[in-house]
PDB file of N, CA and C in Angstrom:
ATOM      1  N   UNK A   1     134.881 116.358 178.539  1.00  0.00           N
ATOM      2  CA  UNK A   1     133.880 117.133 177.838  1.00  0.00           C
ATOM      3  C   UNK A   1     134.558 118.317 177.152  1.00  0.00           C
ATOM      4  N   UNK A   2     133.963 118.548 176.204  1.00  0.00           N
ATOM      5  CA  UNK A   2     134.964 119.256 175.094  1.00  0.00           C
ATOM      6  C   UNK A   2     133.974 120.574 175.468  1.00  0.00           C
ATOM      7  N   UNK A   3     134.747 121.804 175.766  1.00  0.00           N
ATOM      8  CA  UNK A   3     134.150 123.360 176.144  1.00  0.00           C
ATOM      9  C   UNK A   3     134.470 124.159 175.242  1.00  0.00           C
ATOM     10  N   UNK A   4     133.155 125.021 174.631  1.00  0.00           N
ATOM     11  CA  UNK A   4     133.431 126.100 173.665  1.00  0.00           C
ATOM     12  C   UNK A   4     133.140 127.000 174.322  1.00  0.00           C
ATOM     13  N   UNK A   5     133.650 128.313 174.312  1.00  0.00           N
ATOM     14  CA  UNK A   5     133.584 129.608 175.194  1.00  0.00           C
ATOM     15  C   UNK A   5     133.003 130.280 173.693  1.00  0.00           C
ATOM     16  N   UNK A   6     131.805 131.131 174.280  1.00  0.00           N
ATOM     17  CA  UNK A   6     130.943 131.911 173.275  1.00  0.00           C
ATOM     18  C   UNK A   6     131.084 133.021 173.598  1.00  0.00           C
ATOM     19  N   UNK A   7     130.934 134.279 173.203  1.00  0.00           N
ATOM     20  CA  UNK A   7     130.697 135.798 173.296  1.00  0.00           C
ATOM     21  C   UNK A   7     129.365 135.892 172.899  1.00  0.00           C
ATOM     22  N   UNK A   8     128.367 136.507 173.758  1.00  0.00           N
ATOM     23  CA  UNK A   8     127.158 136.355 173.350  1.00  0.00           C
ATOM     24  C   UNK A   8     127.217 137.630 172.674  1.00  0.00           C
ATOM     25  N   UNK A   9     127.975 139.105 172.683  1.00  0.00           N
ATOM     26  CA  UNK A   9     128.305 140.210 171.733  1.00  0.00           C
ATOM     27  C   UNK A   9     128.792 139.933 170.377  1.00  0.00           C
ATOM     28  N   UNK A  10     129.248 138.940 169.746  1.00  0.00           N
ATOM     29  CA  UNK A  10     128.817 138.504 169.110  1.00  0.00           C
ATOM     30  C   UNK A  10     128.374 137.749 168.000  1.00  0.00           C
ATOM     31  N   UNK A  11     126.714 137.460 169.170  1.00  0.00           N
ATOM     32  CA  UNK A  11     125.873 136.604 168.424  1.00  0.00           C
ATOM     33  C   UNK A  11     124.432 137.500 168.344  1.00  0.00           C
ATOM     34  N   UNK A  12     124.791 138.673 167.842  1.00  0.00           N
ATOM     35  CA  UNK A  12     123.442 139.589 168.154  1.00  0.00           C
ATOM     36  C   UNK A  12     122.798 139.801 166.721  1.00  0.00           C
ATOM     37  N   UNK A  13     123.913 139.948 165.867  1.00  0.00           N
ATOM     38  CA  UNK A  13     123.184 140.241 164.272  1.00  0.00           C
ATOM     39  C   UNK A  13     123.372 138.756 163.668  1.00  0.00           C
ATOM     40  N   UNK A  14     122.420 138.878 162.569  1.00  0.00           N
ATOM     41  CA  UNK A  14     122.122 137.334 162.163  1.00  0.00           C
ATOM     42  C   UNK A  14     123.729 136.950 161.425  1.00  0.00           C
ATOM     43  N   UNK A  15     123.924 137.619 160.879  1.00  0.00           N
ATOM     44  CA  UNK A  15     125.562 137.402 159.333  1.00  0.00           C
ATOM     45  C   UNK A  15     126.811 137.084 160.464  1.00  0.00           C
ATOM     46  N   UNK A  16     126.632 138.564 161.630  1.00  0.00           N
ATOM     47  CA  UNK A  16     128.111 138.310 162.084  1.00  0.00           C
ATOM     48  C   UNK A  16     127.792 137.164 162.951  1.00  0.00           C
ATOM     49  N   UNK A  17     127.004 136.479 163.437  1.00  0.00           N
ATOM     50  CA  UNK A  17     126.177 135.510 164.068  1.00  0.00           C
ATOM     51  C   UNK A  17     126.849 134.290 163.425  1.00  0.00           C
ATOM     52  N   UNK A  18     126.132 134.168 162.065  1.00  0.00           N
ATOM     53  CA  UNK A  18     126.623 133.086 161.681  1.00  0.00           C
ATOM     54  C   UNK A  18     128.317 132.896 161.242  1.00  0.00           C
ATOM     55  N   UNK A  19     128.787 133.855 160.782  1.00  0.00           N
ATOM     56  CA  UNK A  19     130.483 133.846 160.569  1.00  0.00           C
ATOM     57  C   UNK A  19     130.480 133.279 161.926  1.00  0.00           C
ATOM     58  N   UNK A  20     130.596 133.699 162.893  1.00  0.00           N
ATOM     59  CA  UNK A  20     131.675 133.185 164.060  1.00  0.00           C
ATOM     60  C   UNK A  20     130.668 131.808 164.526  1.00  0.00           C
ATOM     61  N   UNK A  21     129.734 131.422 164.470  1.00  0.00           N
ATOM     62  CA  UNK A  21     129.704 129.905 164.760  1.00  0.00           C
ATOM     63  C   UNK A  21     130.123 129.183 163.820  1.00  0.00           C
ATOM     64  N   UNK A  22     130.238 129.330 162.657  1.00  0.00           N
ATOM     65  CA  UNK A  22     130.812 128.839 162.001  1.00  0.00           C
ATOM     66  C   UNK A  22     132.177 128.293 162.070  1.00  0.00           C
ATOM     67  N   UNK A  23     132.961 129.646 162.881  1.00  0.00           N
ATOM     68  CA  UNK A  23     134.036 129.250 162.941  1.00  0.00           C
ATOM     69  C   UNK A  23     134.472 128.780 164.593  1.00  0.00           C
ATOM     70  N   UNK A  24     133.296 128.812 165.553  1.00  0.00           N
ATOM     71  CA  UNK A  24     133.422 128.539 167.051  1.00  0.00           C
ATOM     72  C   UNK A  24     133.102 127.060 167.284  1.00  0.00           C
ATOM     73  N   UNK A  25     131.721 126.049 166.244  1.00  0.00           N
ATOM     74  CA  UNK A  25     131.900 125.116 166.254  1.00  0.00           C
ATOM     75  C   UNK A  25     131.547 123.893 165.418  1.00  0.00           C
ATOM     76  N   UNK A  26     132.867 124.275 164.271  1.00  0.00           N
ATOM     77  CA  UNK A  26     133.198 123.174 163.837  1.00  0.00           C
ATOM     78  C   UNK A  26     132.137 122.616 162.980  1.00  0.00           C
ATOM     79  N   UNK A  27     130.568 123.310 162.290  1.00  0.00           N
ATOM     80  CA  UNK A  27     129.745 122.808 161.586  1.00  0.00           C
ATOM     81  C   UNK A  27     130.293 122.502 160.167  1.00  0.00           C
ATOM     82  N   UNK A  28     129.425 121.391 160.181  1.00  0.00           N
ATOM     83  CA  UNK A  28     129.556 120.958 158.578  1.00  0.00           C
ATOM     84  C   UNK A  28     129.557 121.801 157.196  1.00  0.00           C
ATOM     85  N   UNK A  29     129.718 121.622 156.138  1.00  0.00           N
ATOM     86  CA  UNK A  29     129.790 122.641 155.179  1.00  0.00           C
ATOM     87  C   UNK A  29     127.992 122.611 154.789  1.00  0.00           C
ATOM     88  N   UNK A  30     127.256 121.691 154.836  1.00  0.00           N
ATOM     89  CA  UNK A  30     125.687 121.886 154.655  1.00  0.00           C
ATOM     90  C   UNK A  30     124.891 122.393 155.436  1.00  0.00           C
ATOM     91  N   UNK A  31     125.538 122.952 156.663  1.00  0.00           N
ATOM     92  CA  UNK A  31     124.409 123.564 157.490  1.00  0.00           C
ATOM     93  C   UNK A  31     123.569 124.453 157.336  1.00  0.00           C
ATOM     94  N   UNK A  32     124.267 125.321 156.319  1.00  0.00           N
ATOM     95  CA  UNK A  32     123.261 126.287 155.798  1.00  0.00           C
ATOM     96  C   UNK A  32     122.945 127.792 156.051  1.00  0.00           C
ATOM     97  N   UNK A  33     123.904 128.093 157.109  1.00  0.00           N
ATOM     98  CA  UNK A  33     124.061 129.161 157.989  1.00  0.00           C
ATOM     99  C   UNK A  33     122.649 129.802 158.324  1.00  0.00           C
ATOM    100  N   UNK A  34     121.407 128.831 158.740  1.00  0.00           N
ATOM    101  CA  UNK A  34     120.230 129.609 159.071  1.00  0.00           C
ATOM    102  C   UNK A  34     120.183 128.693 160.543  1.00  0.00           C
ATOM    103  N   UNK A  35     118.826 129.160 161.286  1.00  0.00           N
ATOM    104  CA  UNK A  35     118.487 128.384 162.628  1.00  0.00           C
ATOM    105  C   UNK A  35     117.995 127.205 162.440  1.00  0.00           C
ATOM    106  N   UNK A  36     117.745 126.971 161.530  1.00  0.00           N
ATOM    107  CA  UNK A  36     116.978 125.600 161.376  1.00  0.00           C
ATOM    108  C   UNK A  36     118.128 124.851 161.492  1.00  0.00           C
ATOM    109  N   UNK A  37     118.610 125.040 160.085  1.00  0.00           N
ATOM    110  CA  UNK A  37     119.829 123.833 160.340  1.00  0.00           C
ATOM    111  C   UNK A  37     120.612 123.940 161.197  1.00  0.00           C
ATOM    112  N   UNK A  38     120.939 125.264 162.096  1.00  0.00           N
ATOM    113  CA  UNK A  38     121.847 125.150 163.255  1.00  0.00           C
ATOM    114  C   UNK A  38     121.649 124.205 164.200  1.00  0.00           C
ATOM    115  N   UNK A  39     120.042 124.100 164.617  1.00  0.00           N
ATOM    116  CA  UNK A  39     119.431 123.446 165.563  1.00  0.00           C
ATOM    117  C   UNK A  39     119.843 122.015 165.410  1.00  0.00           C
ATOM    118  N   UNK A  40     119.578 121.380 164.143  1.00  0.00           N
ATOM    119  CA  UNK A  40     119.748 120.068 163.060  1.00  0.00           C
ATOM    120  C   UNK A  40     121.153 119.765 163.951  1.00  0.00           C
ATOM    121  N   UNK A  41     122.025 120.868 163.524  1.00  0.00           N
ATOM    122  CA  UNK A  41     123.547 120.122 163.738  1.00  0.00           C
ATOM    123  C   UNK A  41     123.899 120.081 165.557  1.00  0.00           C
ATOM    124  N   UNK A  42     123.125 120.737 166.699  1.00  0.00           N
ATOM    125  CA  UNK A  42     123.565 120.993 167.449  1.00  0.00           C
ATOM    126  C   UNK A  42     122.523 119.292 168.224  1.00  0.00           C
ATOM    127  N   UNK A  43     121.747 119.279 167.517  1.00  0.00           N
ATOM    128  CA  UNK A  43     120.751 117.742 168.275  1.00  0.00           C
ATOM    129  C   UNK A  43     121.373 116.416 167.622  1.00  0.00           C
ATOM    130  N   UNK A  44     122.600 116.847 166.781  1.00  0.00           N
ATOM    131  CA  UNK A  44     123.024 115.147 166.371  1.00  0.00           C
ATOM    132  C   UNK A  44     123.647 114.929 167.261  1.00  0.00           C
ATOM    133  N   UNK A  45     124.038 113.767 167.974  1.00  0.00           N
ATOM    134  CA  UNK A  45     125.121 112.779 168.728  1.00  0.00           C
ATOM    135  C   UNK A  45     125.523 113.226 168.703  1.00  0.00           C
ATOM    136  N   UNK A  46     127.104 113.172 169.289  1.00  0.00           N
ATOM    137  CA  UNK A  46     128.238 113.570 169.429  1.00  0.00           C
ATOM    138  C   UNK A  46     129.210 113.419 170.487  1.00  0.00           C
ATOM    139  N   UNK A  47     130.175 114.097 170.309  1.00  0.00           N
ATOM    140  CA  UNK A  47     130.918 114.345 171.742  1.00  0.00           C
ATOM    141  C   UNK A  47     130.386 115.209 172.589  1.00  0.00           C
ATOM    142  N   UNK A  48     129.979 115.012 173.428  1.00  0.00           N
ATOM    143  CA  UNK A  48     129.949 115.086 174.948  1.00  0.00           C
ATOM    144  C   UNK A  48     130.459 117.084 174.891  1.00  0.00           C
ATOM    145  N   UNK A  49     129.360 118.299 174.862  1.00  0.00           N
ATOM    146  CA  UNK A  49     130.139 119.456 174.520  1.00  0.00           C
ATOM    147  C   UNK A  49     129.506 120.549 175.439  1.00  0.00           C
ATOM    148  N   UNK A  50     129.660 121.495 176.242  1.00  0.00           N
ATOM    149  CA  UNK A  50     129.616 122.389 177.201  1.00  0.00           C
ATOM    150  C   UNK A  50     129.605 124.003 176.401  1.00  0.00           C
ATOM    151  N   UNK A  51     128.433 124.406 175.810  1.00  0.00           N
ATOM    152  CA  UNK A  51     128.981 125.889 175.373  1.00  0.00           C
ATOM    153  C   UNK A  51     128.582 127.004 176.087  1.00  0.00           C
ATOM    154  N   UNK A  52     129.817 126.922 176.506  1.00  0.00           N
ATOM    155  CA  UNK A  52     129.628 128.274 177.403  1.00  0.00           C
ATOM    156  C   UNK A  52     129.432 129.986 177.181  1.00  0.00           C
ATOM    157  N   UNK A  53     128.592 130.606 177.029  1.00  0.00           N
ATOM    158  CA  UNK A  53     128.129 131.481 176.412  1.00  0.00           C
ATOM    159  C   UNK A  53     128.120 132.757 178.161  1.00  0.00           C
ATOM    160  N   UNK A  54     128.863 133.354 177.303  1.00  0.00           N
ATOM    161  CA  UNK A  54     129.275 135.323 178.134  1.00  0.00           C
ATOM    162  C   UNK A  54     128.628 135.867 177.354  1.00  0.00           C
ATOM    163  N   UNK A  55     127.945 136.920 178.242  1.00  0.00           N
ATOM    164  CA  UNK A  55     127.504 138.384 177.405  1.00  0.00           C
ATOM    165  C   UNK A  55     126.332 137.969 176.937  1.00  0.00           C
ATOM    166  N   UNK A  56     125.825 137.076 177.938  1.00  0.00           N
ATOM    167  CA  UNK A  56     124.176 136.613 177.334  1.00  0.00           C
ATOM    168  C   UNK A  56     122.893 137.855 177.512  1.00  0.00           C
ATOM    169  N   UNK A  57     123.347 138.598 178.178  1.00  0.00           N
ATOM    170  CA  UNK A  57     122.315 139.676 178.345  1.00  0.00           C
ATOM    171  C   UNK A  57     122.185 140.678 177.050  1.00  0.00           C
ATOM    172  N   UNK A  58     123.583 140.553 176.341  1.00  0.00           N
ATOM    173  CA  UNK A  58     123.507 141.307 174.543  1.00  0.00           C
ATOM    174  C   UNK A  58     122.558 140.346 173.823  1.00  0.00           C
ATOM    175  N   UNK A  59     122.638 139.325 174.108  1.00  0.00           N
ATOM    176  CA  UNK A  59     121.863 138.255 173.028  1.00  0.00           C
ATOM    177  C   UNK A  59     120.307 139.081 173.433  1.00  0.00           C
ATOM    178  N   UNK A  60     119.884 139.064 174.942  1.00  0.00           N
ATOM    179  CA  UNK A  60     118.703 138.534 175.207  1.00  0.00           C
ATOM    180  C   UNK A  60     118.245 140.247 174.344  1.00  0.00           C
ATOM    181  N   UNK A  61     119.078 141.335 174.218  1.00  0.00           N
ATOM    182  CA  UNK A  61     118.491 142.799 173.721  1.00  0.00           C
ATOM    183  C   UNK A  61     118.261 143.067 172.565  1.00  0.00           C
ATOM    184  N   UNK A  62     118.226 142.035 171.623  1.00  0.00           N
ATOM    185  CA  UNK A  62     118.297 142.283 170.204  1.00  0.00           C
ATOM    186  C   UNK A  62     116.975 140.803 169.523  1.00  0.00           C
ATOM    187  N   UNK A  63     116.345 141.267 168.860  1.00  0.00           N
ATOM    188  CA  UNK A  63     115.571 140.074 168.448  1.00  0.00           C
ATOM    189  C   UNK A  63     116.363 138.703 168.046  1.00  0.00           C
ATOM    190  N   UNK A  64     116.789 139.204 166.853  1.00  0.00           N
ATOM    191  CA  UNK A  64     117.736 138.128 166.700  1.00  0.00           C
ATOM    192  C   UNK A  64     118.232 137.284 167.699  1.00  0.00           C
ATOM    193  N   UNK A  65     119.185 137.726 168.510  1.00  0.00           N
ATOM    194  CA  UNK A  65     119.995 137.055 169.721  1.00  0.00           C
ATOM    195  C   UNK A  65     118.901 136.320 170.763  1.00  0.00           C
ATOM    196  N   UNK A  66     117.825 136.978 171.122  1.00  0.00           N
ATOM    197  CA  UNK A  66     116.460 136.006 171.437  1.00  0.00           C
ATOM    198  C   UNK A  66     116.343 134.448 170.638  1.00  0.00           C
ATOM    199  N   UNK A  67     116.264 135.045 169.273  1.00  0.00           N
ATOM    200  CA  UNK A  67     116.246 133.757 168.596  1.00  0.00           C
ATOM    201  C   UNK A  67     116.771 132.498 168.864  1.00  0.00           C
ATOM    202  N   UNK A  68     117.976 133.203 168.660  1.00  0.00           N
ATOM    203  CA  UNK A  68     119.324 132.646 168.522  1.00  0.00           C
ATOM    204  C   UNK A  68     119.559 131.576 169.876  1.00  0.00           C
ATOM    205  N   UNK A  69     119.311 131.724 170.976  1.00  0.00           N
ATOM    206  CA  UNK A  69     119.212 131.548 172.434  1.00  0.00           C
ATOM    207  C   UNK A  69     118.336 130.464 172.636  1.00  0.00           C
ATOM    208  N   UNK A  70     117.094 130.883 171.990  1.00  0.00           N
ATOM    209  CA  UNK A  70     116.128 129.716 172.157  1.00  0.00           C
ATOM    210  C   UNK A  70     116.549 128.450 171.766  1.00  0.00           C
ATOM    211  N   UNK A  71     116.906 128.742 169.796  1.00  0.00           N
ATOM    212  CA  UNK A  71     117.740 127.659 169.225  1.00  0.00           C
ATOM    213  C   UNK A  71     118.945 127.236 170.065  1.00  0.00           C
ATOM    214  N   UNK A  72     119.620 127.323 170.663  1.00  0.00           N
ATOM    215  CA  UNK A  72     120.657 126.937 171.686  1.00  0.00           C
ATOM    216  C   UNK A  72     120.163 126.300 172.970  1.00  0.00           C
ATOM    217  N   UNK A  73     119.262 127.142 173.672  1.00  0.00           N
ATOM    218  CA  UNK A  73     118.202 126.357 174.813  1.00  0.00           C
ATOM    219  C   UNK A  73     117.723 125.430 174.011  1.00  0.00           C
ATOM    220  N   UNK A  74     117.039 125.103 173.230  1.00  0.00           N
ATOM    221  CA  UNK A  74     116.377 124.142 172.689  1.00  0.00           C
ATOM    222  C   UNK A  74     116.824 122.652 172.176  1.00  0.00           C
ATOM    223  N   UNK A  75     118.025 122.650 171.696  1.00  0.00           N
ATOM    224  CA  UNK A  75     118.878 122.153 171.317  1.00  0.00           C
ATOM    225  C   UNK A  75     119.902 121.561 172.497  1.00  0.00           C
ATOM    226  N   UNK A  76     120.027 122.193 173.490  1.00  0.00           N
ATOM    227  CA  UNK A  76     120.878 121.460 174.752  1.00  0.00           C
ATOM    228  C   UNK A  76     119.518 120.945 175.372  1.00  0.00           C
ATOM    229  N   UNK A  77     118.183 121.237 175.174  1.00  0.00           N
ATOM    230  CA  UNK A  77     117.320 120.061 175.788  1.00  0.00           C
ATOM    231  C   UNK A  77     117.073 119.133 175.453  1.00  0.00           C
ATOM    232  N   UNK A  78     116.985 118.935 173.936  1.00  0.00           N
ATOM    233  CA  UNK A  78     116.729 117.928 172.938  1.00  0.00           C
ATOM    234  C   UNK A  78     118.146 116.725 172.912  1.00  0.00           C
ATOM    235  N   UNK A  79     119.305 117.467 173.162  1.00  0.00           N
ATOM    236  CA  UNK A  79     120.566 116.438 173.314  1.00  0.00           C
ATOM    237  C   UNK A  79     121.248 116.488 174.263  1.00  0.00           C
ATOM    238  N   UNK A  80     120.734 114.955 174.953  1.00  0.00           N
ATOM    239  CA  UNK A  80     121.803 114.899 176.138  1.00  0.00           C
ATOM    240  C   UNK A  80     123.529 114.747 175.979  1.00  0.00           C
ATOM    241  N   UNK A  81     123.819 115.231 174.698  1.00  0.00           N
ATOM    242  CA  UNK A  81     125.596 115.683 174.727  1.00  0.00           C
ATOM    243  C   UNK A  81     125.732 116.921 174.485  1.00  0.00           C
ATOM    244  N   UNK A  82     124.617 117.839 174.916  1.00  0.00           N
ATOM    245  CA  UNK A  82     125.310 119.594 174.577  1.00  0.00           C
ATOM    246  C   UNK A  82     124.583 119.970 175.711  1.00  0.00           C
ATOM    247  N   UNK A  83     125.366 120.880 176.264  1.00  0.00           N
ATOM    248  CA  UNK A  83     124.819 121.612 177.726  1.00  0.00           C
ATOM    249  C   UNK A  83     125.449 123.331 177.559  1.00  0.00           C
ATOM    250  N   UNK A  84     124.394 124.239 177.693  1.00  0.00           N
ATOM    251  CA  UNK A  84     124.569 125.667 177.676  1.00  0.00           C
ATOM    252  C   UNK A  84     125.165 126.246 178.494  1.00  0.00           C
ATOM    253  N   UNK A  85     125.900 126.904 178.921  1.00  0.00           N
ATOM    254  CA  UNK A  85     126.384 127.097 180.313  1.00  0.00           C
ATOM    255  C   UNK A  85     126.768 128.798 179.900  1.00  0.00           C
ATOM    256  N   UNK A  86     126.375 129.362 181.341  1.00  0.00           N
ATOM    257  CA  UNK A  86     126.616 130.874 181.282  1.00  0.00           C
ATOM    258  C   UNK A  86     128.002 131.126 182.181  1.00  0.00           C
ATOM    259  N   UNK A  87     128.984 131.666 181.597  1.00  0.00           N
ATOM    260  CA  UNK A  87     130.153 132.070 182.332  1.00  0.00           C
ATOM    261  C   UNK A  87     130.315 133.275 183.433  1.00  0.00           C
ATOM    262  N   UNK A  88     128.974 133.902 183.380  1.00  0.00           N
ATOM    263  CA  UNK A  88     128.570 134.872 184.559  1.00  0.00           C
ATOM    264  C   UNK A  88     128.774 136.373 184.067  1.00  0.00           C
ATOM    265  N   UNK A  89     129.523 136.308 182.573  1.00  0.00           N
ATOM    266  CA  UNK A  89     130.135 137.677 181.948  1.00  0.00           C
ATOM    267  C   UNK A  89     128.833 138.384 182.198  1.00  0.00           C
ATOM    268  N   UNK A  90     128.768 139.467 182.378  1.00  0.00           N
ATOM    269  CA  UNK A  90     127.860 140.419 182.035  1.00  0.00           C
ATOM    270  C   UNK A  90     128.410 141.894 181.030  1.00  0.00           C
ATOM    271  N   UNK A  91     127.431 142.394 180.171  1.00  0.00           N
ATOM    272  CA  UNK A  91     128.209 143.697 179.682  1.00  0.00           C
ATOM    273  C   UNK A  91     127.987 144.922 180.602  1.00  0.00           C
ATOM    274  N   UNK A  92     126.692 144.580 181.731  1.00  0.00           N
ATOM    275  CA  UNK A  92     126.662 145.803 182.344  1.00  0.00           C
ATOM    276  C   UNK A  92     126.906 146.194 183.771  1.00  0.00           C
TER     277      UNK A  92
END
């Protein structure tokens, strides 16, 4: 199973949000850098992928990063090849 290690610090503002998934996993050039299509690319098939996300308590303090979280929860329920996983980081 292929593991991406996330910084949930950040995934708190929408722009610097999307730069670094962009570059954390590997999306297509049409995704579109919004939630919709994030969701799109994270429920196709695939390899078998574990993203492990630290510093989830920054996500949960900012609207955005709420968002952002759901689309990620939502998306490891919808596909049985992506699973969310918290690395225990905390910022506080």
């Amino acid at each position: 199973m292929r593991r991406i290690e996330m910084d949930g610090a950040c995934l708190t503002r929408r722009g610097q949000a999307m730069e670094y998934l962009d570059g954390r996993l590997e999306l297509p050039e049409w995704w579109g850098r919004n939630l919709d299509a994030l969701h799109d690319c994270l429920t196709e098939p695939g390899e078998p992928t574990a993203l492990v996300l630290a510093h989830r308590a920054e996500m949960e303090g900012t609207i955005f990063g709420r968002r952002l979280l759901r689309v990620l929860e939502d998306a490891a329920a919808e596909n049985p090849f992506l699973q969310l996983e918290e690395d225990g980081t905390d910022s506080g």
